[in-house]
C-alpha atoms as a PDB file:
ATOM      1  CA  UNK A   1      11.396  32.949 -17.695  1.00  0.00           C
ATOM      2  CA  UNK A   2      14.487  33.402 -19.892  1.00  0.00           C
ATOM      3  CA  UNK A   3      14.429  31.249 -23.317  1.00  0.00           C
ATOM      4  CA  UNK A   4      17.862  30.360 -24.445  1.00  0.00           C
ATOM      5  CA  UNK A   5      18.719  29.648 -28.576  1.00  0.00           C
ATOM      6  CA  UNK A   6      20.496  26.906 -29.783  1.00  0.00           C
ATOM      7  CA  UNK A   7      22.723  30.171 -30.973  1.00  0.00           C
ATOM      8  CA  UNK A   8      23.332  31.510 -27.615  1.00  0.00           C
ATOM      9  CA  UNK A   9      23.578  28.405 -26.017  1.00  0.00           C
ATOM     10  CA  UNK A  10      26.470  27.531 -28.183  1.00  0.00           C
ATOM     11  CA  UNK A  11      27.903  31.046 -27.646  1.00  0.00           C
ATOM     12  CA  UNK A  12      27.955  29.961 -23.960  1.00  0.00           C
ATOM     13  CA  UNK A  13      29.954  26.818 -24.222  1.00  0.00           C
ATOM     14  CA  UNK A  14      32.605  28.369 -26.999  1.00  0.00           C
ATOM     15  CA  UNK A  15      35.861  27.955 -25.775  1.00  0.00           C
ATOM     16  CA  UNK A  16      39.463  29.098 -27.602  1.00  0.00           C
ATOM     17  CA  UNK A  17      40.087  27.696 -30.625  1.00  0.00           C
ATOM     18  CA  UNK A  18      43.087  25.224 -29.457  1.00  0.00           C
ATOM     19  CA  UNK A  19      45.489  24.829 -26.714  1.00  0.00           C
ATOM     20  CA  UNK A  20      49.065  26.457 -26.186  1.00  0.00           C
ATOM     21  CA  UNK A  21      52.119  24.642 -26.930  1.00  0.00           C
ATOM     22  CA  UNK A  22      53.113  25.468 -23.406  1.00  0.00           C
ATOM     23  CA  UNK A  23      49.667  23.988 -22.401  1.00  0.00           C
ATOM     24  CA  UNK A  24      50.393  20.670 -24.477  1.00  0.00           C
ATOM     25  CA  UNK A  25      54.056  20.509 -23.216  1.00  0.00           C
ATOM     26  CA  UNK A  26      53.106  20.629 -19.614  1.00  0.00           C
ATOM     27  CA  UNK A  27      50.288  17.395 -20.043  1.00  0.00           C
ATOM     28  CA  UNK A  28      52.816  15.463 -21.945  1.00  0.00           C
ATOM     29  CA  UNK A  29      55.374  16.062 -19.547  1.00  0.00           C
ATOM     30  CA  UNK A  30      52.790  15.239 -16.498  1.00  0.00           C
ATOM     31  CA  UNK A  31      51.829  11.925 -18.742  1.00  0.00           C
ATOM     32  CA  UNK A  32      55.890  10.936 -19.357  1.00  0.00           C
ATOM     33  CA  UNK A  33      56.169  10.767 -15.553  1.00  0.00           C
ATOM     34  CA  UNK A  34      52.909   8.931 -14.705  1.00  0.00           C
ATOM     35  CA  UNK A  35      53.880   6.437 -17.476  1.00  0.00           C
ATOM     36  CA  UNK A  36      57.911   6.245 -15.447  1.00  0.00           C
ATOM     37  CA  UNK A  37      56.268   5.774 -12.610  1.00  0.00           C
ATOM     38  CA  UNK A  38      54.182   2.860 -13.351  1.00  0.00           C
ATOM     39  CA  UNK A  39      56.502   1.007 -15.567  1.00  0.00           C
ATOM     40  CA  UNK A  40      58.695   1.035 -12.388  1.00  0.00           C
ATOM     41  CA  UNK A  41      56.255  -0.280 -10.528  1.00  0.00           C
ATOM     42  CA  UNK A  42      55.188  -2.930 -12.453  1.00  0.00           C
ATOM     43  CA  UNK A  43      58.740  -3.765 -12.868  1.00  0.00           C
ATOM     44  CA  UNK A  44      59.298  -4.512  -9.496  1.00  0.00           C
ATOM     45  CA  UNK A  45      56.131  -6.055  -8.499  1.00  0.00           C
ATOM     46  CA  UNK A  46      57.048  -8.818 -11.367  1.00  0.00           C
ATOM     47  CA  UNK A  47      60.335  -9.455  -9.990  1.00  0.00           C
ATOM     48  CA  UNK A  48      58.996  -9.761  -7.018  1.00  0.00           C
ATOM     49  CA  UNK A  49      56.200 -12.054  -8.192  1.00  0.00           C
ATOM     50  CA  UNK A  50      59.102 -14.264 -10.055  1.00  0.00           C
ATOM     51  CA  UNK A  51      60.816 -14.426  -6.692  1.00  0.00           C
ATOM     52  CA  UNK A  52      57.909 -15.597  -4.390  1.00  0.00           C
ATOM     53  CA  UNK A  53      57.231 -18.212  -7.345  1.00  0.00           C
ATOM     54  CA  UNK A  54      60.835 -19.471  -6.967  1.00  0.00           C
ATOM     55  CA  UNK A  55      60.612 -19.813  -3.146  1.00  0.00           C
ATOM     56  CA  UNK A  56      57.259 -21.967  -3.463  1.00  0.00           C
ATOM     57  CA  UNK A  57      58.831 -24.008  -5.917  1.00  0.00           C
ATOM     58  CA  UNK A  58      61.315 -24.943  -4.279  1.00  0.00           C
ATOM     59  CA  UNK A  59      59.426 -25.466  -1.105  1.00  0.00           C
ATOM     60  CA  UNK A  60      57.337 -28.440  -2.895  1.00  0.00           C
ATOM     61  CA  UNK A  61      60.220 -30.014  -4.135  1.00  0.00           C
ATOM     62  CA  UNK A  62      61.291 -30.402  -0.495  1.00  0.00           C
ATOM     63  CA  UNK A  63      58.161 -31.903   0.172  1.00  0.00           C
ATOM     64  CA  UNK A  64      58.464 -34.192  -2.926  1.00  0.00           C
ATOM     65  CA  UNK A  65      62.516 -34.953  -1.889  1.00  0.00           C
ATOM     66  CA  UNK A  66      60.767 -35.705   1.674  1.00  0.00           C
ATOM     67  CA  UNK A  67      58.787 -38.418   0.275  1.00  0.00           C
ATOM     68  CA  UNK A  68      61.054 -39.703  -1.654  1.00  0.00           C
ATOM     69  CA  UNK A  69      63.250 -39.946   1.300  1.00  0.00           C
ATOM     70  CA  UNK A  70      60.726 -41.755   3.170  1.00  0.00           C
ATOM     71  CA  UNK A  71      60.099 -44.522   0.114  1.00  0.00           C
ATOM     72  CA  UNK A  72      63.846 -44.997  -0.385  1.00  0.00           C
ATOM     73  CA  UNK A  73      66.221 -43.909   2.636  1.00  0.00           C
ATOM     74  CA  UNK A  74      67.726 -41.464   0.954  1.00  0.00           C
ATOM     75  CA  UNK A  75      67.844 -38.231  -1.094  1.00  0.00           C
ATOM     76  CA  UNK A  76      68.345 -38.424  -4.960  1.00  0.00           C
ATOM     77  CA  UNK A  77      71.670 -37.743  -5.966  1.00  0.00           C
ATOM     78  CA  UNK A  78      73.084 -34.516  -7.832  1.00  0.00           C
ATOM     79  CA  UNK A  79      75.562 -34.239 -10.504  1.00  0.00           C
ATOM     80  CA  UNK A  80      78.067 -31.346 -10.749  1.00  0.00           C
ATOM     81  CA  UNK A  81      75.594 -29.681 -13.339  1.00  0.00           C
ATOM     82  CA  UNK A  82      73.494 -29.304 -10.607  1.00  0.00           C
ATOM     83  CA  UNK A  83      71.157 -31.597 -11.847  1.00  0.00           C
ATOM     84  CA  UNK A  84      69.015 -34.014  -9.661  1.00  0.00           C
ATOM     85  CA  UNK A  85      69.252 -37.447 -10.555  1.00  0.00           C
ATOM     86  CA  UNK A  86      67.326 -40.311  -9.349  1.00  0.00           C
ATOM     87  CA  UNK A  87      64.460 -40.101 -11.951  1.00  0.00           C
ATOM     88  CA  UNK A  88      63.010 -43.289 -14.481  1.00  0.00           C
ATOM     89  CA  UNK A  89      61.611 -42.592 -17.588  1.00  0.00           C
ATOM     90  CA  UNK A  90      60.190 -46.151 -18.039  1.00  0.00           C
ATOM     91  CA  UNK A  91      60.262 -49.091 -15.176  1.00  0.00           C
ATOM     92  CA  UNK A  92      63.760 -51.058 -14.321  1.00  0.00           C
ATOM     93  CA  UNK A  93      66.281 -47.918 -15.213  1.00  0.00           C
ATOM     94  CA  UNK A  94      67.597 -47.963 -12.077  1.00  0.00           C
ATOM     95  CA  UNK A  95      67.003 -44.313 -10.800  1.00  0.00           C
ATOM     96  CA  UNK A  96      69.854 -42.896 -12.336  1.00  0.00           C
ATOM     97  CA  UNK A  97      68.865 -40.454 -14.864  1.00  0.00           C
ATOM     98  CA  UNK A  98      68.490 -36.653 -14.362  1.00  0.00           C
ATOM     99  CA  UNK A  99      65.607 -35.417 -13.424  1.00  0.00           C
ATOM    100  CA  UNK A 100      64.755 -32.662 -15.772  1.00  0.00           C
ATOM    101  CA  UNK A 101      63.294 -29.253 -14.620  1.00  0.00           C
ATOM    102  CA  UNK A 102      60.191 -29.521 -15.991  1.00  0.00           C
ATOM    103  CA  UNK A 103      59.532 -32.732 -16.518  1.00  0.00           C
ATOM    104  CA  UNK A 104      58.438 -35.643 -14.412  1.00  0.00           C
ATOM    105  CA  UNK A 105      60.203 -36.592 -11.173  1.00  0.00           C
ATOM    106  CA  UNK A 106      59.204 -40.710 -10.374  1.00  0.00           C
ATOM    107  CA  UNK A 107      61.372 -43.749  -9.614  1.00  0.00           C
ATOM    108  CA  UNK A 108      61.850 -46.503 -10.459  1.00  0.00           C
ATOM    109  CA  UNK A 109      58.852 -48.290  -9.481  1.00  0.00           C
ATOM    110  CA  UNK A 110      56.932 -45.747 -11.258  1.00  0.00           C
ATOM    111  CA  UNK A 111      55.902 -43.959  -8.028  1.00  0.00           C
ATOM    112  CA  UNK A 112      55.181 -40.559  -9.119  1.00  0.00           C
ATOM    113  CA  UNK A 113      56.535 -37.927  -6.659  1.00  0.00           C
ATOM    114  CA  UNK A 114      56.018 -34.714  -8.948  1.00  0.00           C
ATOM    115  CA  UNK A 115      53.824 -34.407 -11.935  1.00  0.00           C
ATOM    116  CA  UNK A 116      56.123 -32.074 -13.070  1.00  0.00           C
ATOM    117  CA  UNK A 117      59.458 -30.595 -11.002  1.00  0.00           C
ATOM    118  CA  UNK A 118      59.295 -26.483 -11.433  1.00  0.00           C
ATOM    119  CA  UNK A 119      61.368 -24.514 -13.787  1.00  0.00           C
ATOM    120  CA  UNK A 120      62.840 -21.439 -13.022  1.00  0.00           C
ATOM    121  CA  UNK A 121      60.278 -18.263 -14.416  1.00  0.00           C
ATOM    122  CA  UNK A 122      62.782 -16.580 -16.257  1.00  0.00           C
ATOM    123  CA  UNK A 123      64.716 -19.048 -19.501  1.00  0.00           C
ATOM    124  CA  UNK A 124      68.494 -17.861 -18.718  1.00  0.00           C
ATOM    125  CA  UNK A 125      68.285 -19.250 -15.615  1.00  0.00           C
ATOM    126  CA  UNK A 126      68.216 -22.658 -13.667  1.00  0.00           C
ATOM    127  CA  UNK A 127      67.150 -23.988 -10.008  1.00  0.00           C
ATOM    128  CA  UNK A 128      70.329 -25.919  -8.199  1.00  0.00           C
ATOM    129  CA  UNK A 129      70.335 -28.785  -6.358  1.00  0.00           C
ATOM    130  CA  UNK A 130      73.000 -30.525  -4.701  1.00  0.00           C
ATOM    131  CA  UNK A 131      72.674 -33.775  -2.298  1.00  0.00           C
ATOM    132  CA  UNK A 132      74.432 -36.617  -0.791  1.00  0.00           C
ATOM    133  CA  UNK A 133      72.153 -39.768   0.585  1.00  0.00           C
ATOM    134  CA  UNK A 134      71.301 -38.390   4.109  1.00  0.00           C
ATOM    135  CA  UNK A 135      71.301 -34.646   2.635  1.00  0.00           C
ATOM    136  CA  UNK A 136      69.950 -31.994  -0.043  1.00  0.00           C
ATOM    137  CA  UNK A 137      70.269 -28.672  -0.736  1.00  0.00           C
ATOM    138  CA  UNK A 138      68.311 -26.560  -3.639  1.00  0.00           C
ATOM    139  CA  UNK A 139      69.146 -23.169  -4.857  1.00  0.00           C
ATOM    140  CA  UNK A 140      67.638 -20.158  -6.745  1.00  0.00           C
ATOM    141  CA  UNK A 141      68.767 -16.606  -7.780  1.00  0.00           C
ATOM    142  CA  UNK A 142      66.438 -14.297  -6.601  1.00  0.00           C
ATOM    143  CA  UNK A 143      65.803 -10.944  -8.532  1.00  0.00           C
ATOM    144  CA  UNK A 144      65.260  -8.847  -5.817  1.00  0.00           C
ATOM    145  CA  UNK A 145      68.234  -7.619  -4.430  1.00  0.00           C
ATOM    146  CA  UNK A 146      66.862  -5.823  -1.707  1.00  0.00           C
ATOM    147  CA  UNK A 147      65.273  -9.394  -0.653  1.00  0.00           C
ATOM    148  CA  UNK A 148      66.922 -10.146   3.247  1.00  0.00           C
ATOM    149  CA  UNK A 149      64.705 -12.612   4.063  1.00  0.00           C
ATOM    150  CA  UNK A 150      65.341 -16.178   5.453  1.00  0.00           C
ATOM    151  CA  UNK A 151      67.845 -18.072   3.544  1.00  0.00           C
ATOM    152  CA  UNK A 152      68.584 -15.290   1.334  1.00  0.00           C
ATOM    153  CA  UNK A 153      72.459 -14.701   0.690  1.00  0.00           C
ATOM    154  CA  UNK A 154      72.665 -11.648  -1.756  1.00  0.00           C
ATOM    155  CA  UNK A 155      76.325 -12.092  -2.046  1.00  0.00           C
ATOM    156  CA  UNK A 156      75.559 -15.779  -3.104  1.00  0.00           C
ATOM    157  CA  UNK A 157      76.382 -19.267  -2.567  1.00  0.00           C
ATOM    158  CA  UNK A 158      79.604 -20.938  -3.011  1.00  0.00           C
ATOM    159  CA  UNK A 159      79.928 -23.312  -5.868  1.00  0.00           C
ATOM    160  CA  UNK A 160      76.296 -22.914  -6.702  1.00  0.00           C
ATOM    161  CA  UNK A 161      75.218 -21.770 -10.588  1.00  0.00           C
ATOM    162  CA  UNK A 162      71.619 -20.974 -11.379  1.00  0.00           C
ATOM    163  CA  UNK A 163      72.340 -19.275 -14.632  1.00  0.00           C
ATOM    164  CA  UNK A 164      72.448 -20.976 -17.960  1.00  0.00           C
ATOM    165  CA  UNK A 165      74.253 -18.493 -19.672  1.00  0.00           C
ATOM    166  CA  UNK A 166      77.108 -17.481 -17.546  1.00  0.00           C
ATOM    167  CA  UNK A 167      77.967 -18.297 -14.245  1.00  0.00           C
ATOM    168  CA  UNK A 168      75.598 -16.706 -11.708  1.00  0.00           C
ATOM    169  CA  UNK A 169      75.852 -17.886  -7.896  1.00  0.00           C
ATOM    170  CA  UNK A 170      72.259 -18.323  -6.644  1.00  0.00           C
ATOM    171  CA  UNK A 171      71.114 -16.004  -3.814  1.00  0.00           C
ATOM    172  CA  UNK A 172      68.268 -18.357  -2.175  1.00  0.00           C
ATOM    173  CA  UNK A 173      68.808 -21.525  -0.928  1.00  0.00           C
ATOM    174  CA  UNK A 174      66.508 -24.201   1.040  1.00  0.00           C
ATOM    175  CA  UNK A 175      67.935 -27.541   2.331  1.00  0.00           C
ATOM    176  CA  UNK A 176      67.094 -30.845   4.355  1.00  0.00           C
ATOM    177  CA  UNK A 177      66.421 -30.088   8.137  1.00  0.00           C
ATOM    178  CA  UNK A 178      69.938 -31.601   8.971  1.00  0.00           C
ATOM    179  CA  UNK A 179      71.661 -29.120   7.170  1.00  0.00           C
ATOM    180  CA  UNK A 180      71.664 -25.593   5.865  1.00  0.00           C
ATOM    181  CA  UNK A 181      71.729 -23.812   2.886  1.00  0.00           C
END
């Protein structure tokens, strides 16, 4: 039986001193692209994540306009601003205020329909919504411009806006079941 030393032992795992810069240029380079690639990814996937948010949101407020619609016989109004308006702060204003994304959407009666109406994930921009009494129609711009899904118009609406910078026609739109987006 052989008996090794902690000297030749060590002798056995000695390797050279240090690496080449060739050797170091190649990992970082290898790294640089792994990093590329996954910041990419991770891009996309959150843009995608943003737009799959937008379509649910606007999906309950449909079911929240649909109730509405049910109570009163009619859709809440819009202003040009896009703006929903039909909303009470306190009891006997009438329904005429806008209904702020983000805040509470009741009536007049104090009938809560949404807790709170969704905002758009990203600050610069804004949901749309534009209605008549029988009708409503709510819009979004989508980040994904490879999205050609249903109700998806990459070119964009007419006479929509869903930015709040600079005027931005929205690319997804959902409406009442007598009309379309």
């Amino acid at each position: 039986m052989m008996s090794y030393t902690m000297k030749d032992m060590m002798k056995k795992l000695r390797y050279r001193d240090g690496f080449t810069l060739m050797e170091l240029l190649i990992v970082m380079v290898i790294l640089a692209v792994l990093v590329a690639i996954a910041t990419g990814t991770y891009a996309s996937s959150s843009r995608r994540g943003r737009d799959n948010r937008r379509k649910n949101d606007l999906r309950n407020l449909t079911t929240a306009l649909e109730t509405y619609y049910s109570d009163k016989g009619r859709y809440p109004t819009s202003n040009s601003a896009g703006e929903m308006v039909g909303c009470c702060a306190s009891p006997g204003c009438g329904d005429v205020q806008v209904c702020e994304w983000g805040g509470q959407f009741k009536d007049t009666n104090g009938t809560l329909y949404m807790v709170l109406t969704p905002e758009d994930p990203l600050s610069s921009q804004t949901y749309f919504y534009e209605a008549g009494t029988d009708s409503y129609r709510i819009y979004a711009k989508l980040e994904n411009t490879l999205d050609e899904g249903d109700n998806v118009n990459q070119s964009g609406y007419t006479g929509t806006d869903c930015s709040l910078d600079s005027a931005v026609a929205c690319t997804y739109g959902i409406s009442s079941s007598n009309t379309t987006p």
